[in-house]
PDB file of N, CA and C in Angstrom:
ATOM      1  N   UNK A   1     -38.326  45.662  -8.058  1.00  0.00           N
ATOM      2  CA  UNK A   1     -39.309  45.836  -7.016  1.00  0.00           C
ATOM      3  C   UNK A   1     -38.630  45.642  -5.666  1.00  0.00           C
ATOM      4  N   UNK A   2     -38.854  46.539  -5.134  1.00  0.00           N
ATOM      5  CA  UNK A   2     -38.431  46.794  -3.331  1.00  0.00           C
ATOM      6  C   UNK A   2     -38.779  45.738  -2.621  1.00  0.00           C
ATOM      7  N   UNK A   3     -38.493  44.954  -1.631  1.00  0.00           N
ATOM      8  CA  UNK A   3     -38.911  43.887  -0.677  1.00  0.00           C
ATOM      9  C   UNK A   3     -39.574  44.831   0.290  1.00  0.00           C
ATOM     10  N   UNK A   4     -40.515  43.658   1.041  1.00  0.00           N
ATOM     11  CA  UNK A   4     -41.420  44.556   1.946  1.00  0.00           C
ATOM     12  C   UNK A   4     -40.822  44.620   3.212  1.00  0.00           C
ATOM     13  N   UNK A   5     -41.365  45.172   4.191  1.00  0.00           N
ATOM     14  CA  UNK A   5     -40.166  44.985   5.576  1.00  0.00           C
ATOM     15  C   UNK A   5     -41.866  43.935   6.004  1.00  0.00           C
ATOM     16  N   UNK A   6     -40.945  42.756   7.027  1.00  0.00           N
ATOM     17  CA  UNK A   6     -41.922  42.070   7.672  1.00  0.00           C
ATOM     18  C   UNK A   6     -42.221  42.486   9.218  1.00  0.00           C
ATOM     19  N   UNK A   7     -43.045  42.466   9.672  1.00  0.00           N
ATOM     20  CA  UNK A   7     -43.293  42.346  11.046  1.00  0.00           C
ATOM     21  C   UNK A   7     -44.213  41.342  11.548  1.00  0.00           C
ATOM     22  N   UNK A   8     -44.116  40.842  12.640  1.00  0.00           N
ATOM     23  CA  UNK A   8     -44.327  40.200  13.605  1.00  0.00           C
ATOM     24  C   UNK A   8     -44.920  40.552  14.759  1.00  0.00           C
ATOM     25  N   UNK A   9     -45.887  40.231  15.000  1.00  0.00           N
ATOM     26  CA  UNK A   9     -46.943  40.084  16.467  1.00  0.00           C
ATOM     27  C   UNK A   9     -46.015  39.417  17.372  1.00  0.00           C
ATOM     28  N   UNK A  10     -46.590  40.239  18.439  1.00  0.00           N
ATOM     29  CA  UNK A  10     -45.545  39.251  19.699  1.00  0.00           C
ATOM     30  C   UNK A  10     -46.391  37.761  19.707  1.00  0.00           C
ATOM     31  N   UNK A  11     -47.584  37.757  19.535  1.00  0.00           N
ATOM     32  CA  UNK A  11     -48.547  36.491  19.880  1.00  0.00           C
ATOM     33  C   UNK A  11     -48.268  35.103  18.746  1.00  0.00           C
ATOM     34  N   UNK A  12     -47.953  36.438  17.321  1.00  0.00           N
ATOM     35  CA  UNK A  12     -47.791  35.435  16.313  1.00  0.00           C
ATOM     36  C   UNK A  12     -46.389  34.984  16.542  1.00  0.00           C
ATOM     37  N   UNK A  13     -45.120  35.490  17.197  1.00  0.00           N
ATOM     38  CA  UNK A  13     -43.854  35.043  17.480  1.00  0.00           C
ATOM     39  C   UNK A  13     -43.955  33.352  18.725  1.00  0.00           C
ATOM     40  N   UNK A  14     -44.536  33.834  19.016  1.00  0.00           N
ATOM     41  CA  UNK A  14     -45.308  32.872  19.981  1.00  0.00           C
ATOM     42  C   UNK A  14     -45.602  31.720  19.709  1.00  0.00           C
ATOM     43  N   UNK A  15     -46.669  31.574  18.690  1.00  0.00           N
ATOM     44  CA  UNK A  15     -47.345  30.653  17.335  1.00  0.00           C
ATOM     45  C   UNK A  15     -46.202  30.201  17.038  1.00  0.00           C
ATOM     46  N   UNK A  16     -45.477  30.539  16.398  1.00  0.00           N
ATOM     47  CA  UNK A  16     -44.172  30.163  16.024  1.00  0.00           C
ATOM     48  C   UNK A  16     -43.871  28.998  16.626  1.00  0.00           C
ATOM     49  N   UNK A  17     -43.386  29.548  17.839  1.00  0.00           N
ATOM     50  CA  UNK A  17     -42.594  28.404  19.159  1.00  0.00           C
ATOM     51  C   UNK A  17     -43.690  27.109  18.862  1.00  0.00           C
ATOM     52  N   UNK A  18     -44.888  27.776  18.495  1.00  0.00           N
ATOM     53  CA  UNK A  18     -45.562  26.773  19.607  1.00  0.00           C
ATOM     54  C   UNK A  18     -45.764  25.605  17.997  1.00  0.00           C
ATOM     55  N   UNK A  19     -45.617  25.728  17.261  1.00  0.00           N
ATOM     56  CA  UNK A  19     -45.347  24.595  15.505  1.00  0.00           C
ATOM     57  C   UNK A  19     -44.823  23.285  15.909  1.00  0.00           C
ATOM     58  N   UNK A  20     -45.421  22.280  15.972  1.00  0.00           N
ATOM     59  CA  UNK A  20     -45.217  21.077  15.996  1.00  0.00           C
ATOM     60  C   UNK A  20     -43.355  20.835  15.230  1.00  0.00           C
ATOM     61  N   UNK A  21     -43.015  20.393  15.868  1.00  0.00           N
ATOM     62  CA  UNK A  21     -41.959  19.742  15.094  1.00  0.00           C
ATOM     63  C   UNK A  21     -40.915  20.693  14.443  1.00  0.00           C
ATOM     64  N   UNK A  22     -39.462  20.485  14.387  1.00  0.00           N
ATOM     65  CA  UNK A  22     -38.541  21.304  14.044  1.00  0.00           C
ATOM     66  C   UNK A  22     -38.512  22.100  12.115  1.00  0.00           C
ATOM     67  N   UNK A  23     -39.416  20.480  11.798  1.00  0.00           N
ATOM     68  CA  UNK A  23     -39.396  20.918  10.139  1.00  0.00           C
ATOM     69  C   UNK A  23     -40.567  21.965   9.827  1.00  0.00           C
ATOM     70  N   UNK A  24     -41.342  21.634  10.451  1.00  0.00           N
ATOM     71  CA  UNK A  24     -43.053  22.346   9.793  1.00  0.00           C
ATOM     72  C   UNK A  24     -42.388  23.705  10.471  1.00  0.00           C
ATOM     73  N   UNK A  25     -41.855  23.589  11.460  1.00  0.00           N
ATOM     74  CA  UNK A  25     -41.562  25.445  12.055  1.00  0.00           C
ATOM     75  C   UNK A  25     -40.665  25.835  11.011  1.00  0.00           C
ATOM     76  N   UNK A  26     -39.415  25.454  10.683  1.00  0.00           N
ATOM     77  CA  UNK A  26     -38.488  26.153   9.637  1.00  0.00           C
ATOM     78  C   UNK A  26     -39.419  26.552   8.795  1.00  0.00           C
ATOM     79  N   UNK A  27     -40.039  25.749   8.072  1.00  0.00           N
ATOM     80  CA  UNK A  27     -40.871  25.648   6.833  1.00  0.00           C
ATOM     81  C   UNK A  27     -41.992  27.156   6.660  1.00  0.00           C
ATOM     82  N   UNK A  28     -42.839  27.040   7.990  1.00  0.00           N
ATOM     83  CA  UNK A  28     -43.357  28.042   8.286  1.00  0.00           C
ATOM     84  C   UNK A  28     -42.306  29.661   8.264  1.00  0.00           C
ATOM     85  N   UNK A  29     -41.294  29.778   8.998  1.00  0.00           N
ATOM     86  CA  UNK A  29     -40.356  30.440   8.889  1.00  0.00           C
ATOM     87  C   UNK A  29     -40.329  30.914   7.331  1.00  0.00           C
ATOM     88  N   UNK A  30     -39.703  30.009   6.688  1.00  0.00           N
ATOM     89  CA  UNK A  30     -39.270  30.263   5.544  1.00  0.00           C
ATOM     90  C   UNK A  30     -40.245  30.681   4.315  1.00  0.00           C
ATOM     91  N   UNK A  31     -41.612  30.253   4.954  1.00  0.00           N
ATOM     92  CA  UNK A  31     -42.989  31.083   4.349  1.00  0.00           C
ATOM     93  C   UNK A  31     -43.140  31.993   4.429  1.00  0.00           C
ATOM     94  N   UNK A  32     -42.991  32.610   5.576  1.00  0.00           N
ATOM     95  CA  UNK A  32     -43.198  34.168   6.099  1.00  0.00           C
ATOM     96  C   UNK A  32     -42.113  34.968   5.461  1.00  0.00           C
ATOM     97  N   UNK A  33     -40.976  34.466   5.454  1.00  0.00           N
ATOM     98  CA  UNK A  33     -39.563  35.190   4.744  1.00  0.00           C
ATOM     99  C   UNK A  33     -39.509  35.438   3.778  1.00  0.00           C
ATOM    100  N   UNK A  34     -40.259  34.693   2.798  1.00  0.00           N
ATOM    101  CA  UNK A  34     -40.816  34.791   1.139  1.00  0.00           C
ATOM    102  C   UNK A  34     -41.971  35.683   1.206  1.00  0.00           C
ATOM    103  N   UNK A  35     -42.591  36.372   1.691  1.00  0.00           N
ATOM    104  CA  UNK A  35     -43.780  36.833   2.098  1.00  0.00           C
ATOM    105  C   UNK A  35     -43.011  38.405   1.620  1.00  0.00           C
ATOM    106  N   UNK A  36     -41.808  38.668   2.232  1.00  0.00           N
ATOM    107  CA  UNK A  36     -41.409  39.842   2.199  1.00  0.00           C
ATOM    108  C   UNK A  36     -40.731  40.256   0.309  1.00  0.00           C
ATOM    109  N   UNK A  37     -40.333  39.518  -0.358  1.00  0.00           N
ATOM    110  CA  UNK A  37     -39.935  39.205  -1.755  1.00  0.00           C
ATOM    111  C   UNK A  37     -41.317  39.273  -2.469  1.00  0.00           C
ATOM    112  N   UNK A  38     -42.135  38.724  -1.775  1.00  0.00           N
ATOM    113  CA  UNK A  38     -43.938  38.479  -2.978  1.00  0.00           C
ATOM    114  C   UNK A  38     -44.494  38.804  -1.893  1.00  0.00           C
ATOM    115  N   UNK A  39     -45.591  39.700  -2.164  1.00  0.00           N
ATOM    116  CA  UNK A  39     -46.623  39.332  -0.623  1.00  0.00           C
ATOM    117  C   UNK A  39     -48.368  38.792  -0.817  1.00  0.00           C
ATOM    118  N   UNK A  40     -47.980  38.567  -2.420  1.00  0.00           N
ATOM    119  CA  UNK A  40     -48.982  38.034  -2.795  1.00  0.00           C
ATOM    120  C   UNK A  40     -48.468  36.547  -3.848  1.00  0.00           C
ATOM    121  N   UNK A  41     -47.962  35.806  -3.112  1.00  0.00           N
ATOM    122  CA  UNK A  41     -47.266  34.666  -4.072  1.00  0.00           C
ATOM    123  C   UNK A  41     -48.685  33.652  -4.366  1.00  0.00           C
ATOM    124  N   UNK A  42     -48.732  33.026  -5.254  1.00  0.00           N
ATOM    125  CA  UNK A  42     -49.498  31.969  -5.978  1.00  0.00           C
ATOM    126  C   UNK A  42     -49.784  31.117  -4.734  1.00  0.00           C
ATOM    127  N   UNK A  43     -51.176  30.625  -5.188  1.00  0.00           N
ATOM    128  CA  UNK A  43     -51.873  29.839  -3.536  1.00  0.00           C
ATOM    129  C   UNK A  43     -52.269  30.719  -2.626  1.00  0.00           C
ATOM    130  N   UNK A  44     -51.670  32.319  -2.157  1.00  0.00           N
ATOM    131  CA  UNK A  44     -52.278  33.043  -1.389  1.00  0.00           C
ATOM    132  C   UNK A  44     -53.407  33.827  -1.442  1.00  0.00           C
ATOM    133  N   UNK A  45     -54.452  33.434  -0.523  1.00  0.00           N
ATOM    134  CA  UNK A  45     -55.951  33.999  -0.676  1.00  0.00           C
ATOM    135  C   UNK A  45     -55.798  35.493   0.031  1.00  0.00           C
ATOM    136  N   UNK A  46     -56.908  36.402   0.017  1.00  0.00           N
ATOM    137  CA  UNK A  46     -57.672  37.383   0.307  1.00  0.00           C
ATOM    138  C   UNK A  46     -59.000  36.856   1.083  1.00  0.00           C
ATOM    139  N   UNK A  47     -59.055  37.025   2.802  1.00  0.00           N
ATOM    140  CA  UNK A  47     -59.717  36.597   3.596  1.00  0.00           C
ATOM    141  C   UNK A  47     -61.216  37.676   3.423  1.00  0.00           C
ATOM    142  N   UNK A  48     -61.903  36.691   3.159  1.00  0.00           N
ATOM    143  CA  UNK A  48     -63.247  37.326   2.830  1.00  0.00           C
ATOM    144  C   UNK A  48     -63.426  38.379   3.958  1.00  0.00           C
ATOM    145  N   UNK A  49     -64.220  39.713   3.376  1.00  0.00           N
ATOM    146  CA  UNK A  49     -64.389  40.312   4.607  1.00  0.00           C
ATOM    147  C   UNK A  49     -63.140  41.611   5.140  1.00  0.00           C
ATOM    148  N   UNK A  50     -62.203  41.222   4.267  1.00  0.00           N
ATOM    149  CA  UNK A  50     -61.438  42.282   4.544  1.00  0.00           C
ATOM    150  C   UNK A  50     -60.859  42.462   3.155  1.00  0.00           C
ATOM    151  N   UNK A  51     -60.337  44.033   3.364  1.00  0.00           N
ATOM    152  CA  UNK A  51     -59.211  43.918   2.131  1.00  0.00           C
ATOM    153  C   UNK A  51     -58.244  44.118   1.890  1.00  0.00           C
ATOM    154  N   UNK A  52     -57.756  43.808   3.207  1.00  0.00           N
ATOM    155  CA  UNK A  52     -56.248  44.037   2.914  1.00  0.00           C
ATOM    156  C   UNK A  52     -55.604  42.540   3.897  1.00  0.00           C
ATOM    157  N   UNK A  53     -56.248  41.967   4.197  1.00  0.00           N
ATOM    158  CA  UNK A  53     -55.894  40.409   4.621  1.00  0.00           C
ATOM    159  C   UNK A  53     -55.267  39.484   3.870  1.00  0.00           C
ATOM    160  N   UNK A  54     -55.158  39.005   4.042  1.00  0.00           N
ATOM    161  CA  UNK A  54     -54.561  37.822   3.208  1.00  0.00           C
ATOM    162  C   UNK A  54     -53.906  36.242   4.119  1.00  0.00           C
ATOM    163  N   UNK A  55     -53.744  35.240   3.706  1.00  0.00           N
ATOM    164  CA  UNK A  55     -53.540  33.648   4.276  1.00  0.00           C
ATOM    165  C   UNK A  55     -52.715  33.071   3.304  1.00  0.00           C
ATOM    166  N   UNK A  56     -52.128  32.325   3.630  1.00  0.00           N
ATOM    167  CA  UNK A  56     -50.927  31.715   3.199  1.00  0.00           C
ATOM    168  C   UNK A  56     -50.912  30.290   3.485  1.00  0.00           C
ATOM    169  N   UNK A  57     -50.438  29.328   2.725  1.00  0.00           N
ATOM    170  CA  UNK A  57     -50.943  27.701   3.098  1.00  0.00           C
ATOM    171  C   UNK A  57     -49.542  27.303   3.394  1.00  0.00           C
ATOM    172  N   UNK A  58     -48.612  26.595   4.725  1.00  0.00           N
ATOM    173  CA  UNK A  58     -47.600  25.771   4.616  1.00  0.00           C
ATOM    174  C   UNK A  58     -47.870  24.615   5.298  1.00  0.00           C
ATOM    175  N   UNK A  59     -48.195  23.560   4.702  1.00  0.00           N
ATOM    176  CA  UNK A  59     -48.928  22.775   5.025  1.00  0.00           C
ATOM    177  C   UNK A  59     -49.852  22.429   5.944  1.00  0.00           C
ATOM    178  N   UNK A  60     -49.980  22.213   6.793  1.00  0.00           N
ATOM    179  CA  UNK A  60     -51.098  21.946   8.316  1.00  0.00           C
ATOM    180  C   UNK A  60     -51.383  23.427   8.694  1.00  0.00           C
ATOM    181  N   UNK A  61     -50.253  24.252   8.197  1.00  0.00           N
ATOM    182  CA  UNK A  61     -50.653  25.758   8.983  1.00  0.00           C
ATOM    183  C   UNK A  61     -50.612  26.758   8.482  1.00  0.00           C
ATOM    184  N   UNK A  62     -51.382  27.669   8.432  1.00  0.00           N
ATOM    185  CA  UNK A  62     -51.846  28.874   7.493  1.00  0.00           C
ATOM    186  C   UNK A  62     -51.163  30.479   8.623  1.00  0.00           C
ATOM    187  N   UNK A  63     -50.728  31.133   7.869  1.00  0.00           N
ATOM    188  CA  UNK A  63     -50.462  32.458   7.933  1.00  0.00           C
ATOM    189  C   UNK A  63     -50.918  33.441   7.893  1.00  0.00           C
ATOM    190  N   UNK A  64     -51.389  34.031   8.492  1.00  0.00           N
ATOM    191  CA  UNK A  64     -52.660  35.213   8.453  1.00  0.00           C
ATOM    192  C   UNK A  64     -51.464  36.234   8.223  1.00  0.00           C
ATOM    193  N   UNK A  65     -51.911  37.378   7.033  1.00  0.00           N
ATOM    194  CA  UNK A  65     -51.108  38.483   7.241  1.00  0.00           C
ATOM    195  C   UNK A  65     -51.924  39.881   6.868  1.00  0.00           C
ATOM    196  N   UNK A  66     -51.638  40.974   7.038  1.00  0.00           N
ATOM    197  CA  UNK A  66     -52.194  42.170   6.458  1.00  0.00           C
ATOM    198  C   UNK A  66     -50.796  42.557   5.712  1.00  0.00           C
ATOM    199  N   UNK A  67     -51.625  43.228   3.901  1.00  0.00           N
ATOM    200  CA  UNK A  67     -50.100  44.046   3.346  1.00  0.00           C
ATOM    201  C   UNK A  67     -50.589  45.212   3.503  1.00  0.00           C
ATOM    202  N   UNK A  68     -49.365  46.178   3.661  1.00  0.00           N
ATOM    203  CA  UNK A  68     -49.875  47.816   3.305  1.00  0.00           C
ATOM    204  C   UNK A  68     -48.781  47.908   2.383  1.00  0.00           C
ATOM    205  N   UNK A  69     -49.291  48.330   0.959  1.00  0.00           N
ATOM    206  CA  UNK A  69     -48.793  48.597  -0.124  1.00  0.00           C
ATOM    207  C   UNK A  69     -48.018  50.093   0.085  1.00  0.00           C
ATOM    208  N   UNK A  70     -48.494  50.746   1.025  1.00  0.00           N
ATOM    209  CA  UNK A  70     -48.289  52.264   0.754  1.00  0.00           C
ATOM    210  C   UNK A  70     -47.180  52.430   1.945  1.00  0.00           C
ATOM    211  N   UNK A  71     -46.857  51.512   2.582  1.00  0.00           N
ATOM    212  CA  UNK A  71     -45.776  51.774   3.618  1.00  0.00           C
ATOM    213  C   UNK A  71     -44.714  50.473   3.031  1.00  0.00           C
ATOM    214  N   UNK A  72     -45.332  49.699   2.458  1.00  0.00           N
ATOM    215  CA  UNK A  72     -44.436  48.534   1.907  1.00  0.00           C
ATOM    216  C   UNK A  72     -43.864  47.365   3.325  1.00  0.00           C
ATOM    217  N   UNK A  73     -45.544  47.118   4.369  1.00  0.00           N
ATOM    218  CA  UNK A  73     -44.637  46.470   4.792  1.00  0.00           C
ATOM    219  C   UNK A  73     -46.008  45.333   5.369  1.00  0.00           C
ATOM    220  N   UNK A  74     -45.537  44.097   5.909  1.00  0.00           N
ATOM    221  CA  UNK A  74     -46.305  42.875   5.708  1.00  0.00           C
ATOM    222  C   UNK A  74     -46.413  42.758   7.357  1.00  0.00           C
ATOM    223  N   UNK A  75     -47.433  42.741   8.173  1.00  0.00           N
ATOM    224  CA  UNK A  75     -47.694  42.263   8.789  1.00  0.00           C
ATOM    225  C   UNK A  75     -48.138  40.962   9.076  1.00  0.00           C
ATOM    226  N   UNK A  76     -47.411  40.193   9.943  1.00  0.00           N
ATOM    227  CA  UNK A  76     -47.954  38.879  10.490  1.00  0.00           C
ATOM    228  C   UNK A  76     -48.422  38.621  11.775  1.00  0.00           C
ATOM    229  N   UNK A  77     -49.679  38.679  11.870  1.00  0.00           N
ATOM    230  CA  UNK A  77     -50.674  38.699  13.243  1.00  0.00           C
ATOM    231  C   UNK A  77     -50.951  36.956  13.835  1.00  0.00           C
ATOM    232  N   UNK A  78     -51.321  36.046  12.719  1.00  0.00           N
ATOM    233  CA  UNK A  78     -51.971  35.332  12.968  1.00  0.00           C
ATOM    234  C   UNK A  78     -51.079  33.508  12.622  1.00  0.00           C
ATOM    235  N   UNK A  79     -50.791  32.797  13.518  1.00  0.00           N
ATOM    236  CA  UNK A  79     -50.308  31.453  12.752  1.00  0.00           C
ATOM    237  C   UNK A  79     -50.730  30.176  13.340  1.00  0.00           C
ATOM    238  N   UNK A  80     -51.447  29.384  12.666  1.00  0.00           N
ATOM    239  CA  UNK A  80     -51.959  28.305  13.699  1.00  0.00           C
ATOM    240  C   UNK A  80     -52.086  27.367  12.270  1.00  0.00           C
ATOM    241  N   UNK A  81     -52.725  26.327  12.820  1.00  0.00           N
ATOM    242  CA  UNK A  81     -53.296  24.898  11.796  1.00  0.00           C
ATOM    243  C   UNK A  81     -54.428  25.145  11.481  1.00  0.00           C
ATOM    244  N   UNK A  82     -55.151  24.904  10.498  1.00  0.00           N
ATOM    245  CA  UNK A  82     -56.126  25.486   9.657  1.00  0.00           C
ATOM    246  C   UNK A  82     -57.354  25.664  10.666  1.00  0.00           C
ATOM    247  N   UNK A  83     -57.821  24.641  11.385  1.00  0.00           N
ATOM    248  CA  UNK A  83     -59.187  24.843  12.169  1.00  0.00           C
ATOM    249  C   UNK A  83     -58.969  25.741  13.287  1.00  0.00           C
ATOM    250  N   UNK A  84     -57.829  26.410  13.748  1.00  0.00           N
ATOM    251  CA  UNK A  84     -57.647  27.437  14.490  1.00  0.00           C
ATOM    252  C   UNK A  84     -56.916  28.619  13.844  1.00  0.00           C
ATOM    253  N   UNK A  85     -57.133  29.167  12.829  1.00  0.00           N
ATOM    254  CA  UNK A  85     -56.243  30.125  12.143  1.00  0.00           C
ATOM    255  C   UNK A  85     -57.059  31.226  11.863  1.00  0.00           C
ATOM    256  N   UNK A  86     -58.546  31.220  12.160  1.00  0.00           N
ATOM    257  CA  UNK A  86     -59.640  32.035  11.738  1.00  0.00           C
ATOM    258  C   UNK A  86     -59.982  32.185  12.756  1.00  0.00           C
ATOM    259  N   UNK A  87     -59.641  31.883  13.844  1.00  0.00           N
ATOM    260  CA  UNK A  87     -60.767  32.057  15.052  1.00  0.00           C
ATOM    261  C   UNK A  87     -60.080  33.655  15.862  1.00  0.00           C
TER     262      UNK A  87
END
């Protein structure tokens, strides 16, 4: 199976910077990077309401992504701590 190509929001590159602490950011990093290998790995939901959404748990902070199966590639729009990750 092909890896997906990832992309990145300028806003969600942003999110990034903005991750508490040097570990939870790698960590996050290294969530999104696995994202492209699985884009549906174990623990990852389907955001009610859509269907091609999907969220990702690395600890305090969740990953909003869209997959497109038919271009093979993973968008990442959204990254914050759980009570701001939906809004």
């Amino acid at each position: 199976m092909a890896a997906y190509r990832l992309l990145i929001k300028a806003s969600a590159a942003k999110e990034i910077e903005a991750v508490d602490g040097k570990a939870d950011r790698r960590r996050v990093v290294e969530r999104i990077q696995a994202l492209a290998g699985d884009p549906r790995p174990q623990g990852a939901e389907k955001l009610a309401g859509h269907s091609d959404r999907y969220r990702a748990r690395q600890g305090r902070y969740r990953v909003v992504y869209l997959i497109d199966d038919g271009r093979r590639e993973i968008t990442v729009f959204k990254i914050g701590r759980r009570e701001e990750a939906y809004r």
